[in-house]
Protein backbone atom coordinates (compact mmCIF):
# COMPACT_ATOMS: atom_id res chain seq x y z
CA UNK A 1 0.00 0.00 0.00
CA UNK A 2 2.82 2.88 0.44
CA UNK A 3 3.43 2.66 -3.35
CA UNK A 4 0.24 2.03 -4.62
CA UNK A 5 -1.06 4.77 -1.77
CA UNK A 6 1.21 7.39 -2.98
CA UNK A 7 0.24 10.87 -5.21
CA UNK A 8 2.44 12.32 -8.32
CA UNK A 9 1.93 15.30 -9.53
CA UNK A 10 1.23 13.16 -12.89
CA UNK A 11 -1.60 12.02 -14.14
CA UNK A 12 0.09 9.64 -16.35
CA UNK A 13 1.81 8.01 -12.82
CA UNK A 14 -1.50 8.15 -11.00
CA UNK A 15 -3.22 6.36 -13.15
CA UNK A 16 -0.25 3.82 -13.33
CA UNK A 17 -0.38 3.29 -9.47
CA UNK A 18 -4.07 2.78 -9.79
CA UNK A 19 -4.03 0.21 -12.21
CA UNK A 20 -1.25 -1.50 -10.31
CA UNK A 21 -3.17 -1.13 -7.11
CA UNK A 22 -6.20 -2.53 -9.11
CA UNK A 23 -4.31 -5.20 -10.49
CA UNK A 24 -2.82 -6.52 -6.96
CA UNK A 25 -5.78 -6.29 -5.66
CA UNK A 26 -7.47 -8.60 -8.24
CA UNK A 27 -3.98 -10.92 -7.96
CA UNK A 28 -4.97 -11.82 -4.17
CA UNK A 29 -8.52 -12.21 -4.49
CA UNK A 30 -8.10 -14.70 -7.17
CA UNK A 31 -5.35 -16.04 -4.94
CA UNK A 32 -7.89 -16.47 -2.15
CA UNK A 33 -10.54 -17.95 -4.49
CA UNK A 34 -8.18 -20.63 -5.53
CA UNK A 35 -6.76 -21.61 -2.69
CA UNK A 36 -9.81 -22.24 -0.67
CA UNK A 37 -11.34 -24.53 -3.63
CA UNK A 38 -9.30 -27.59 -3.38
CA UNK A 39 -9.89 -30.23 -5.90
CA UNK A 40 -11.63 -33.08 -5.00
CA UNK A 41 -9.62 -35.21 -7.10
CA UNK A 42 -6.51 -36.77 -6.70
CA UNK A 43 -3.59 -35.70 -8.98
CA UNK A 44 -0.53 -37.23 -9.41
CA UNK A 45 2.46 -35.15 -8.18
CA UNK A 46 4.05 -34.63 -10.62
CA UNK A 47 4.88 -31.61 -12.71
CA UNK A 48 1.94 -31.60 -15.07
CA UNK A 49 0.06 -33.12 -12.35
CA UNK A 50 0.32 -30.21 -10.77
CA UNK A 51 0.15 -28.15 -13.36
CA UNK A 52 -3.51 -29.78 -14.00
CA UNK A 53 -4.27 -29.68 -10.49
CA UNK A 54 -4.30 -26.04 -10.68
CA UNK A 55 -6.42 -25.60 -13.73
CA UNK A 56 -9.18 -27.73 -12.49
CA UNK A 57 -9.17 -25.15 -9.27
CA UNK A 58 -9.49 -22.00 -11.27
CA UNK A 59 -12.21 -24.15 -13.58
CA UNK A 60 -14.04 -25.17 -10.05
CA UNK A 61 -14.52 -21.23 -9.30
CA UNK A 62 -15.13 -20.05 -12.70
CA UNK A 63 -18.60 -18.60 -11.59
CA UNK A 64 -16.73 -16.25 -9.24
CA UNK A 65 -14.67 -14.89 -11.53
CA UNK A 66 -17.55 -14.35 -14.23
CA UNK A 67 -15.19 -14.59 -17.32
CA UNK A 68 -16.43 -15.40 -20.49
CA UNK A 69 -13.82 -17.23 -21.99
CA UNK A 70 -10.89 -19.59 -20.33
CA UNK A 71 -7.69 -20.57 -21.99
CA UNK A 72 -5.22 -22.80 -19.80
CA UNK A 73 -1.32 -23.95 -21.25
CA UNK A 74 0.22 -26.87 -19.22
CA UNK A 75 3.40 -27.87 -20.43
CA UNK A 76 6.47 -30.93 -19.49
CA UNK A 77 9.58 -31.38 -20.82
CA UNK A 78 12.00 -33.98 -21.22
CA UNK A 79 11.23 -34.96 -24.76
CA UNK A 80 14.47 -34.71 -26.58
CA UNK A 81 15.28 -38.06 -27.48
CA UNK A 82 18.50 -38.40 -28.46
CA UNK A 83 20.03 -39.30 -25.30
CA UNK A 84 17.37 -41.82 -24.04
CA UNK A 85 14.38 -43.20 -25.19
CA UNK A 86 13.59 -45.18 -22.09
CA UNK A 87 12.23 -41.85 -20.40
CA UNK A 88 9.65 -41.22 -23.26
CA UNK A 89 7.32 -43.75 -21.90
CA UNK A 90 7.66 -42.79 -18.61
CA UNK A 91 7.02 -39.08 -19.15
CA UNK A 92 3.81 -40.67 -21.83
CA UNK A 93 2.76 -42.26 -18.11
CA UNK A 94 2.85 -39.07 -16.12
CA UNK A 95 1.27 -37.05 -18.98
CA UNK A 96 -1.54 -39.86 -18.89
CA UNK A 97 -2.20 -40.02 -15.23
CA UNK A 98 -2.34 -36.32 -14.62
CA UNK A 99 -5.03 -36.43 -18.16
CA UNK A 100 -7.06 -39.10 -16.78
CA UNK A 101 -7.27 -37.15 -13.44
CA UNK A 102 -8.17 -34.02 -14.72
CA UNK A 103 -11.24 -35.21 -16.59
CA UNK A 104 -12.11 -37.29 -13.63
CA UNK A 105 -12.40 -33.59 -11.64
CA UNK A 106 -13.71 -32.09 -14.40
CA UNK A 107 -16.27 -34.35 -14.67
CA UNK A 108 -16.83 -34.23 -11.02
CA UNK A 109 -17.15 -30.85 -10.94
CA UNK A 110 -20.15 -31.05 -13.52
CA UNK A 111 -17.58 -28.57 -15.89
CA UNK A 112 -16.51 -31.51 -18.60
CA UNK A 113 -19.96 -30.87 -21.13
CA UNK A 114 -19.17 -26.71 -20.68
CA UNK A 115 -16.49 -26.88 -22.97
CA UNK A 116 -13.55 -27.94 -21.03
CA UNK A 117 -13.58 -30.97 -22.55
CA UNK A 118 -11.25 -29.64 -25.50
């Protein structure tokens, strides 16, 4: 609050510390929203599991945030295959089991025939 609290004699930097003070603001009460929606659903722990994890909690409060439209990028790594090709089919497992429990919480949460399906 001292730096978003604080008056220029700019415009141009007033309105810059209100849109940052609007914009933290926003950041912790998504935070809250989030973090008090758990998912129901077990996810593997590992990094896209996690990854996934997360997405089904901001999909599991999507009324509170009243936004049209959602778009969600998970990512893993570890694909480059020219030193082993033994990990591909384990990171095809974890990429699998953190899939399969998504949908399962997706599903759960009534949110899989809304269009998260895709």
């Amino acid at each position: 609050d001292n730096v978003t609290g604080s008056r220029s004699a700019s415009v141009f930097a007033d309105t810059q510390m209100e849109l940052m003070r609007h914009s933290l603001e926003g950041n912790e009460e998504f935070a809250d929203l989030i973090e008090g929606g758990g998912s129901g659903g077990a996810f593997p722990d590992t990094e896209v599991g996690r990854q996934l994890a997360q997405v089904a909690r901001v999909i599991q409060v999507r009324q509170a945030l009243a936004s049209e439209r959602d778009a969600f990028f998970v990512e893993i790594g570890g694909f480059d295959a020219h030193s082993s090709l033994g990990a591909l089919g384990e990171q095809f497992e974890q990429i699998n089991a953190a899939v399969r429990a998504f949908v399962t919480e997706v599903k759960r949460q009534g949110a899989w025939d809304q269009g998260y399906s895709s």
